[in-house]
Protein backbone atom coordinates (compact mmCIF):
# COMPACT_ATOMS: atom_id res chain seq x y z
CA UNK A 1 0.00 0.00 0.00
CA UNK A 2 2.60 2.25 0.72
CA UNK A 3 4.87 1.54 -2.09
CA UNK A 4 1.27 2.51 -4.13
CA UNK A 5 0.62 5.59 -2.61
CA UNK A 6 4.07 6.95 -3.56
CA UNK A 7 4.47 5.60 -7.01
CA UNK A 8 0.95 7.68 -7.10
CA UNK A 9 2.30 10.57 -5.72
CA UNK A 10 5.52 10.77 -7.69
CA UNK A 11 3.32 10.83 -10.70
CA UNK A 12 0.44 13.53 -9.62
CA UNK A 13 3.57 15.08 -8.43
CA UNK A 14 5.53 15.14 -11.69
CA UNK A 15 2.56 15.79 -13.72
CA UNK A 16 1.40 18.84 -12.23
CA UNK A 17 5.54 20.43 -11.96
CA UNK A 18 5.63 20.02 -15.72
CA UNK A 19 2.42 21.87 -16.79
CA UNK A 20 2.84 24.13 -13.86
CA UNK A 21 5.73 25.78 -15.64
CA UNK A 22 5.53 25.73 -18.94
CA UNK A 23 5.27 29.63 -20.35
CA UNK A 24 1.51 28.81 -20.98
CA UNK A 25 -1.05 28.16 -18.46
CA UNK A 26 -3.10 25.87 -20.83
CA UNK A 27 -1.43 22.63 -19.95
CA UNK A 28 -1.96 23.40 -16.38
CA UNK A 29 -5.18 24.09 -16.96
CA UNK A 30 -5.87 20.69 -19.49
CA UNK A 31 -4.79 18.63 -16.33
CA UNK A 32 -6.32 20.06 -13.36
CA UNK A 33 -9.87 20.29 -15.70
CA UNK A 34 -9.78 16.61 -15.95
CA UNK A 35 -8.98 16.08 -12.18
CA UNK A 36 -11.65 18.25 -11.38
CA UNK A 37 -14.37 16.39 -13.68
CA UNK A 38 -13.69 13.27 -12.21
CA UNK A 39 -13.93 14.52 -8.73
CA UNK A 40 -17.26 15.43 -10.27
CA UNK A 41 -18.14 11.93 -11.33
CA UNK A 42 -16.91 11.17 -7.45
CA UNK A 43 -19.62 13.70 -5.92
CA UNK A 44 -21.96 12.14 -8.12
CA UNK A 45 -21.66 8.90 -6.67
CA UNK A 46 -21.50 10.36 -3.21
CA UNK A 47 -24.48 12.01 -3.70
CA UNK A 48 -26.95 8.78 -4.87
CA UNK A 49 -26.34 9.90 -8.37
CA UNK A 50 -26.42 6.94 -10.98
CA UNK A 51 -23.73 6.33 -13.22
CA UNK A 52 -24.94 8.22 -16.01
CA UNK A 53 -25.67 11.05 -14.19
CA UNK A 54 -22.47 11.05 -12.55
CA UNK A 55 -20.90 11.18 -15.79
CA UNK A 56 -22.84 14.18 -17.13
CA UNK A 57 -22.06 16.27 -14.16
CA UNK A 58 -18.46 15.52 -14.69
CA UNK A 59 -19.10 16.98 -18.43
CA UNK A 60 -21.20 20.00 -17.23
CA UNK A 61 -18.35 20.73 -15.51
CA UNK A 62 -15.18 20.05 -18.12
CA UNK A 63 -17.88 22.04 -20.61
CA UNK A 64 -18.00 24.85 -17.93
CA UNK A 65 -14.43 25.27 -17.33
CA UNK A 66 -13.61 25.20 -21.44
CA UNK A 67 -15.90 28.01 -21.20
CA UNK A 68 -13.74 29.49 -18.91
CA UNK A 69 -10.37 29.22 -20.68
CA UNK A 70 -12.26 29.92 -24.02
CA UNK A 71 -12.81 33.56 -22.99
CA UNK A 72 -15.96 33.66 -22.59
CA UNK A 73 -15.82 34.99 -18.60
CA UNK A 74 -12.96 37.22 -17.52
CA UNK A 75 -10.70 37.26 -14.32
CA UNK A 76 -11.73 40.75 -13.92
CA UNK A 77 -15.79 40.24 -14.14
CA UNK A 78 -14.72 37.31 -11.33
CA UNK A 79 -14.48 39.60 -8.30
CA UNK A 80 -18.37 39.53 -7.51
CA UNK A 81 -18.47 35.49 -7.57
CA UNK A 82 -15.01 34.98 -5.40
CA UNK A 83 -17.05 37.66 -2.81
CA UNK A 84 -20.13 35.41 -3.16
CA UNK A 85 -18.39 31.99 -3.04
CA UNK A 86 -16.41 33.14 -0.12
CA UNK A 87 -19.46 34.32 1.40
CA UNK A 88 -20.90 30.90 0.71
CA UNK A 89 -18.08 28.62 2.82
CA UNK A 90 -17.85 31.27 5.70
CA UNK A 91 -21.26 31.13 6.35
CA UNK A 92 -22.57 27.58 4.71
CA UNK A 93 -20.02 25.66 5.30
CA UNK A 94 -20.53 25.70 9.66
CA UNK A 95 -23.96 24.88 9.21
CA UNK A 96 -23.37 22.02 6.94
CA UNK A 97 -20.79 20.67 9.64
CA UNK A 98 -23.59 21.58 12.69
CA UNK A 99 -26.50 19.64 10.41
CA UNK A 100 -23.66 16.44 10.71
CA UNK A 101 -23.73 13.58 8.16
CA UNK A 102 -27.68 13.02 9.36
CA UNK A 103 -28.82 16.27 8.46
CA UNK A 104 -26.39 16.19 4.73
CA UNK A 105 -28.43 12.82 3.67
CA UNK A 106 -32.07 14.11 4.25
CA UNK A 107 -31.23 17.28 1.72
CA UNK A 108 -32.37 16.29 -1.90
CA UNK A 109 -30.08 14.38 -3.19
CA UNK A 110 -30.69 16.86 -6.66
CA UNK A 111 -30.23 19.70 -4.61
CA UNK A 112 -26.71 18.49 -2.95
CA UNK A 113 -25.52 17.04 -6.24
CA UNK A 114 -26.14 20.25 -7.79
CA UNK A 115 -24.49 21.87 -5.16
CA UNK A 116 -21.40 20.32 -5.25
CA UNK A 117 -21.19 20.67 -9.18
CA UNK A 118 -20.71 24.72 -8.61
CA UNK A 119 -18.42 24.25 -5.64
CA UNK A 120 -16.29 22.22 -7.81
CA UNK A 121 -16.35 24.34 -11.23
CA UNK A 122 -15.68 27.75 -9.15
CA UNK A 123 -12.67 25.96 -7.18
CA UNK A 124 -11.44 25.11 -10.73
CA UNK A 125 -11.78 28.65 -12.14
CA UNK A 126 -10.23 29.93 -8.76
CA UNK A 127 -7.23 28.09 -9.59
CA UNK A 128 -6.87 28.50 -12.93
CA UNK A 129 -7.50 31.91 -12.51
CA UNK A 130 -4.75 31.95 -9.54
CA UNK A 131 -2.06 30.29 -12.32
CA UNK A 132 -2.94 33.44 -14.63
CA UNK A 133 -1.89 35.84 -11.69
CA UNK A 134 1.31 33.83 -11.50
CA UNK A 135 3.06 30.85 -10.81
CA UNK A 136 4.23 31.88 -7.00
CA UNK A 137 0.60 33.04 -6.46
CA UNK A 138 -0.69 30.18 -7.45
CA UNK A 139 1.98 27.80 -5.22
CA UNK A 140 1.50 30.42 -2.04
CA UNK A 141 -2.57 29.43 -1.99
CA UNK A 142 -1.43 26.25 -2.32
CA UNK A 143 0.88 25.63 0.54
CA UNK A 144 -1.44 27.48 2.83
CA UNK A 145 -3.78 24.25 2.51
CA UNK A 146 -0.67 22.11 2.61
CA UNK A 147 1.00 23.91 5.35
CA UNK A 148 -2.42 24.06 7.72
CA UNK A 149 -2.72 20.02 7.14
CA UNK A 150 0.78 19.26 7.86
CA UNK A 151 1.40 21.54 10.76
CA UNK A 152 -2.39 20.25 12.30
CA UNK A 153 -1.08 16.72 12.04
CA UNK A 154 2.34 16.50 14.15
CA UNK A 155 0.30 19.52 16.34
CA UNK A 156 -2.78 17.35 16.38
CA UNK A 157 -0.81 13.98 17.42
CA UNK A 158 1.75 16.03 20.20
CA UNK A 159 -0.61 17.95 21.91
CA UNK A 160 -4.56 16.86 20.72
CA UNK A 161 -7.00 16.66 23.69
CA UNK A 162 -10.06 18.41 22.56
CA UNK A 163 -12.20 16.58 19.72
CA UNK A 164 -12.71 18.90 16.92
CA UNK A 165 -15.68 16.78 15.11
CA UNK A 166 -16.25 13.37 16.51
CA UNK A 167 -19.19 12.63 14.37
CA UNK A 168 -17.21 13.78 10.97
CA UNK A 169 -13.79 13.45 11.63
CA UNK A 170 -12.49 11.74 15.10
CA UNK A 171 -8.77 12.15 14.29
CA UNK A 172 -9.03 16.34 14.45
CA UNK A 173 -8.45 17.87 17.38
CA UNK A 174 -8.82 22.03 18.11
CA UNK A 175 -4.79 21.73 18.95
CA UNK A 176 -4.48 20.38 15.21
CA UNK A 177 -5.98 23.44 14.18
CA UNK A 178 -3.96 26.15 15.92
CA UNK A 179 -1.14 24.39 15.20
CA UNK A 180 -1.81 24.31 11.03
CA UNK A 181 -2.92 28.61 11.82
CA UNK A 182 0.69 28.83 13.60
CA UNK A 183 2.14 26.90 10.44
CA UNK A 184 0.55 28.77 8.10
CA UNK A 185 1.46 32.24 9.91
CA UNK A 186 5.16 30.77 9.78
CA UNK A 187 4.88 30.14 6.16
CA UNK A 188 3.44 34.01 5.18
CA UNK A 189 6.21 35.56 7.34
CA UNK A 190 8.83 33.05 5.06
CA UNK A 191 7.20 33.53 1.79
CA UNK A 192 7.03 37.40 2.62
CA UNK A 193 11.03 37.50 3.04
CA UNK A 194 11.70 35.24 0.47
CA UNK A 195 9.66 37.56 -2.18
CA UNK A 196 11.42 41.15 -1.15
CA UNK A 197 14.79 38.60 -2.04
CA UNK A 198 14.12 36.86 -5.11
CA UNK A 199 12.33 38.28 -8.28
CA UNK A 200 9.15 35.90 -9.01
CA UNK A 201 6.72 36.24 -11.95
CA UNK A 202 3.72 37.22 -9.37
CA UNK A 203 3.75 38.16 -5.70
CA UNK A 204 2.49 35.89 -3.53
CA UNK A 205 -0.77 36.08 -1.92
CA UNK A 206 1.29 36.75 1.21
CA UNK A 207 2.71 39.76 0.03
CA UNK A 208 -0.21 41.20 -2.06
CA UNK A 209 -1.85 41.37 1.68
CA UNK A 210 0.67 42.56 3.47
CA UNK A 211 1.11 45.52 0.66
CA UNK A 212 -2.37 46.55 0.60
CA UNK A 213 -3.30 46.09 4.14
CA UNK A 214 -0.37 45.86 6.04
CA UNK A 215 0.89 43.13 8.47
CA UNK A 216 -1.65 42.54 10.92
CA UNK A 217 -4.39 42.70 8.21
CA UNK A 218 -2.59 39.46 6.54
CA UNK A 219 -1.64 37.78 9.09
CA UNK A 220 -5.88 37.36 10.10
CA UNK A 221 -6.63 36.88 6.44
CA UNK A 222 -3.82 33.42 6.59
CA UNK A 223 -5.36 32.45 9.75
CA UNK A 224 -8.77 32.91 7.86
CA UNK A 225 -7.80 31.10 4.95
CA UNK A 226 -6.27 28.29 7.38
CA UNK A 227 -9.84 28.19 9.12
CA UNK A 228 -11.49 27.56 5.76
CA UNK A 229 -9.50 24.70 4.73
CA UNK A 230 -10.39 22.96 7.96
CA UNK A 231 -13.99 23.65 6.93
CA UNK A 232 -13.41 21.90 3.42
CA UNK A 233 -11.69 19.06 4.56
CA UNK A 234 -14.65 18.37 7.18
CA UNK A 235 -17.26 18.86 5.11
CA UNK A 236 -15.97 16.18 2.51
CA UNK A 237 -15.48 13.68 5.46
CA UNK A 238 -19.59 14.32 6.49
CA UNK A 239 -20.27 13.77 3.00
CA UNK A 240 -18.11 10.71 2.62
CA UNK A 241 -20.10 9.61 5.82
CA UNK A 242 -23.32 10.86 4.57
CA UNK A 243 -22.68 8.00 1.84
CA UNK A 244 -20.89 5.50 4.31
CA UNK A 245 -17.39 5.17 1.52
CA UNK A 246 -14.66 5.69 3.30
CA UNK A 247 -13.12 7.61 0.11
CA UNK A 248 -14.67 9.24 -2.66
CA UNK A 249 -13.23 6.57 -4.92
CA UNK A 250 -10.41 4.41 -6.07
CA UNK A 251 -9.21 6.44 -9.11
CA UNK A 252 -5.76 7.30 -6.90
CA UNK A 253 -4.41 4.40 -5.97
CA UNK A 254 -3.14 4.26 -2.38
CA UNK A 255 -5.10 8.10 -2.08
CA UNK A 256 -8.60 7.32 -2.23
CA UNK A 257 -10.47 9.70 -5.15
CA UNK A 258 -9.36 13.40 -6.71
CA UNK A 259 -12.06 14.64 -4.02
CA UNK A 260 -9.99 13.59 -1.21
CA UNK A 261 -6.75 15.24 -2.38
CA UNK A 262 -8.63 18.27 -3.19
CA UNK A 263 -11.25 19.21 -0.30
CA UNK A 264 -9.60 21.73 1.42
CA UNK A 265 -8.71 23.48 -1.90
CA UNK A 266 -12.21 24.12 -2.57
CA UNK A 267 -12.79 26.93 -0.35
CA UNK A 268 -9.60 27.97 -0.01
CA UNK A 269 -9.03 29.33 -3.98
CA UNK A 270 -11.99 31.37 -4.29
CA UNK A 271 -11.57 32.82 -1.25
CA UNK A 272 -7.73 33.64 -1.58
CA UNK A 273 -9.17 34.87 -5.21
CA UNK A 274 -11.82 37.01 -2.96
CA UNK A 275 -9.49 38.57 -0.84
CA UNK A 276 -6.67 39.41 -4.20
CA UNK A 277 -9.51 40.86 -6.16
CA UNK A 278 -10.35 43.79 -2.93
């Protein structure tokens, strides 16, 4: 299994590195379109979809991002829906969480399919939007999830008492999560050094806070953005539950599905896309 999961992960890995930096952003965009459209075929079958209509929603959504990259929406006409969708997780996502697995399942099973169709194609336009801003934008969003979920592990297994979710998630602790919003705060004061040394196509999200708002000002936005990826990660496990699969699906061998690499993405890129676009 574990000889698997890292032939997996030296693949996704070396995938991604070699569309992430070629001069265009299409390539990056090809890949990450497809990953996203199966994790739409994934929510499908989460969500008491059939087959087939797990495999339109997967199209609806590869249709709706070629939209995207075919010009037909703009980054600039984006600011009102990265508000919006940021608005959205803030204030939907903790009531999903308090409604628990029990309350998820007795939603229409249209109306939660449908649901997580949108969440998925905004995520995607988020990030390809983020790889238009520039490369070290893009990777800055990026490690904040990766940074929150590393740092709340060892912080979660050294010091966890308190039970974060027991219902969704027993492994989480609250001393996971301050310890992935310390990471994270570590990471911004790195990345912020590290861009006033070395010339990068883009600023990093880090630094485009801290220009326009000063230091305090970013430092609450990371912790924000930390406290959001929490929320996506937990409300993928309640749906997972919801369904009683212990992963979305098998396409990742060793990793589960796309949706369980990619939870804590979701509301993390529009809303690092909300706060860029003020």
């Amino acid at each position: 299994m574990l000889r698997q999961r890292v032939i997996t992960a030296l693949v996704l890995v070396a995938l991604l590195l070699a569309t992430l930096w070629t001069t265009s952003p299409w390539p990056f965009m090809a890949l990450t379109l497809v990953l996203i459209s199966a994790a739409a075929w994934e929510w499908g079958r989460l969500n008491a979809q059939p087959q087939v209509s797990a495999l339109i929603g997967a199209a609806v959504v590869a249709v709706g991002g070629l939209l995207v990259v075919g010009g037909t929406w703009r980054f600039g006409d984006a600011a009102g829906l990265w508000t919006a969708s940021a608005a959205g997780w803030v204030v939907g996502g903790p009531i999903a969480l308090r409604l628990g697995p029990a309350g998820w399942a007795r939603l229409p099973s249209l109306l939660r399919w449908l649901l997580g169709l949108a969440l998925l194609w905004v995520g995607w336009w988020a990030l390809a939007q983020a790889r238009v801003v520039g490369v070290n934008f893009l990777l800055s969003v990026l490690c904040i999830v990766w940074m929150a979920d590393i740092a709340a592990y060892f912080g979660g297994r050294a010091f966890g008492r308190r039970k974060l979710a027991p219902s969704i998630s027993p492994g989480k602790s609250w001393e996971g999560v301050w310890s992935g919003m310390l990471g994270v705060l570590a990471l911004a004061v790195f990345w912020v050094v590290l861009d006033a040394r070395m010339a990068a196509d883009s600023a990093s999200v880090f630094t485009q806070l801290k220009q326009r708002f000063g230091g305090v000002p970013m430092a609450l936005a990371v912790i924000a953005l930390a406290a959001v990826s929490v929320v996506g990660d937990l409300f993928e496990s309640l749906v997972k539950r919801a369904a009683g699969a212990k992963d979305s699906s098998r396409l990742l061998p060793g990793h589960g599905g796309v949706l369980d690499r990619i939870d804590a993405l979701l509301p993390v890129l529009p809303c690092a896309m909300a706060l860029a676009s003020l």
